[in-house]
C-alpha atoms as a PDB file:
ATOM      1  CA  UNK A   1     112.951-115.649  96.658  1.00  0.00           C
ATOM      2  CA  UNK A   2     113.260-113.374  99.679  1.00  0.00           C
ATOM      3  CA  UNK A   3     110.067-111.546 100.598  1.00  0.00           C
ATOM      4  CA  UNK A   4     109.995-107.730 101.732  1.00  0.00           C
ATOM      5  CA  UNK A   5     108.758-107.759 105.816  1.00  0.00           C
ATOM      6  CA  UNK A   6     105.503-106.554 106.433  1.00  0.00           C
ATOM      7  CA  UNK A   7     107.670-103.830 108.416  1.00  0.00           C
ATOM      8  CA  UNK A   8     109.340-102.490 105.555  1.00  0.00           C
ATOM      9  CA  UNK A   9     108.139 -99.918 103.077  1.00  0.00           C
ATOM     10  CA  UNK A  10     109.560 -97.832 100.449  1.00  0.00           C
ATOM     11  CA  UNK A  11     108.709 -94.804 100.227  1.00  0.00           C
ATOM     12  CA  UNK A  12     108.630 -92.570  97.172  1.00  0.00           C
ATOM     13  CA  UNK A  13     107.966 -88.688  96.534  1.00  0.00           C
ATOM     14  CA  UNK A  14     107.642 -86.817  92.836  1.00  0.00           C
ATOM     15  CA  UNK A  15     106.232 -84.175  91.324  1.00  0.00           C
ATOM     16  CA  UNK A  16     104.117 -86.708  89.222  1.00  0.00           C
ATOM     17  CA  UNK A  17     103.528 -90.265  90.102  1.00  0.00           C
ATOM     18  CA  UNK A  18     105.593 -91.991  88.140  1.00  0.00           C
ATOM     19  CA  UNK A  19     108.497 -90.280  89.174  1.00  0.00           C
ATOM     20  CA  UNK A  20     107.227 -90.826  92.864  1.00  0.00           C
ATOM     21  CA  UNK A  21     107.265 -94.900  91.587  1.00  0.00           C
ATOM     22  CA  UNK A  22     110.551 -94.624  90.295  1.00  0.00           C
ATOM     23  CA  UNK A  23     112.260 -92.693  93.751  1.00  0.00           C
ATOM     24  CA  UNK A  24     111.189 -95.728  95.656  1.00  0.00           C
ATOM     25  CA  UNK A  25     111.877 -98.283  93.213  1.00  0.00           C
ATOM     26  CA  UNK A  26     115.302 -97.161  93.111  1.00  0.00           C
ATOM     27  CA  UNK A  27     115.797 -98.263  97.124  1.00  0.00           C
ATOM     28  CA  UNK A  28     114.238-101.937  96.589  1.00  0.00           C
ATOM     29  CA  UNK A  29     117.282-104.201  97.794  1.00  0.00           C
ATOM     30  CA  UNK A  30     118.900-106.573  94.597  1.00  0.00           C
ATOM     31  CA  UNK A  31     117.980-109.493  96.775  1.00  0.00           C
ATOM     32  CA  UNK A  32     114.156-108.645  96.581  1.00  0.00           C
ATOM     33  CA  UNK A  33     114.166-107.393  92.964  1.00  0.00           C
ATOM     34  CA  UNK A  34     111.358-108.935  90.766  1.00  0.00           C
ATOM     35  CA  UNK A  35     109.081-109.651  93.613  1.00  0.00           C
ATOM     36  CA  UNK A  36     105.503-108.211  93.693  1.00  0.00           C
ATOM     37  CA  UNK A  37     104.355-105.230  95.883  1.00  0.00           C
ATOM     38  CA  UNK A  38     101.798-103.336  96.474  1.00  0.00           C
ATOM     39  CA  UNK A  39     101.302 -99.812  95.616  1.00  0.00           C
ATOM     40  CA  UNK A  40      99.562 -97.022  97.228  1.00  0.00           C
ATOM     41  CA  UNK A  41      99.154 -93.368  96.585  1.00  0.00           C
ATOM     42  CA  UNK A  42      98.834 -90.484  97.919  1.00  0.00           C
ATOM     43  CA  UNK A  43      98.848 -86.559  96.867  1.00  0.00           C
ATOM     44  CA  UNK A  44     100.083 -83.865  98.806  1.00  0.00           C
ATOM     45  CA  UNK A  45      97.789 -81.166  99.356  1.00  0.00           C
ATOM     46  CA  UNK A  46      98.038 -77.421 100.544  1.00  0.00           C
ATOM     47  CA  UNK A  47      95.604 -74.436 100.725  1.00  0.00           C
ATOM     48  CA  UNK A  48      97.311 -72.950  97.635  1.00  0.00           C
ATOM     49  CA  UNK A  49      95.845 -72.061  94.420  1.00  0.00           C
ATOM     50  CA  UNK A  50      97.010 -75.109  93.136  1.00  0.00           C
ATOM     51  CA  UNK A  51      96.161 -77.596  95.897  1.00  0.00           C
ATOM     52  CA  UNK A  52      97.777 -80.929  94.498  1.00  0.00           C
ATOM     53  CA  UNK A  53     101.402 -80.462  95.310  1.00  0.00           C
ATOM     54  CA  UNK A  54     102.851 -84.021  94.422  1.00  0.00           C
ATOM     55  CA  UNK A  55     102.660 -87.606  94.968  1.00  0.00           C
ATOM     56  CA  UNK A  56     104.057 -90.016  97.742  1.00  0.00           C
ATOM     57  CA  UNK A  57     104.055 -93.692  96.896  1.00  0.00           C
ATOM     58  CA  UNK A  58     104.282 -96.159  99.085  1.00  0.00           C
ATOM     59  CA  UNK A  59     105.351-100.018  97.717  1.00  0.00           C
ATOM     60  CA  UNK A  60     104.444-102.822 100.833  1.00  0.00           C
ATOM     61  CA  UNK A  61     104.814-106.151 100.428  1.00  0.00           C
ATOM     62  CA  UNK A  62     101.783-108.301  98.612  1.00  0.00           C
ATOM     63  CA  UNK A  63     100.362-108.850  95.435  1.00  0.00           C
ATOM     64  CA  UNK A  64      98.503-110.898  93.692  1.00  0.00           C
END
């Protein structure tokens, strides 16, 4: 099993966060496939009436 480098991150963006998971699940590499990472979120924010704008997720290497 080859493991992501601590370097390496994928990045995701959506309109909800799911689709943010899936935009940076869709750029793992085959070879790294079915390992475990770790996922962080974050929301994009603006001054607009409707402050929360979208999601970025972020999938790092880890897990439990």
């Amino acid at each position: 099993m080859s493991q992501m480098s601590d370097e390496e991150k994928q990045i995701g963006r959506g309109g909800t966060i799911e689709r943010a998971a899936e935009d940076a699940a869709r750029n793992i590499p085959k070879a790294i496939q079915g390992d475990k990472y770790q996922l962080t979120i974050y929301a994009e924010v603006s001054g607009e009436h409707n402050p929360l704008h979208g999601y970025i997720v972020v999938l790092s290497p880890g897990g439990p």
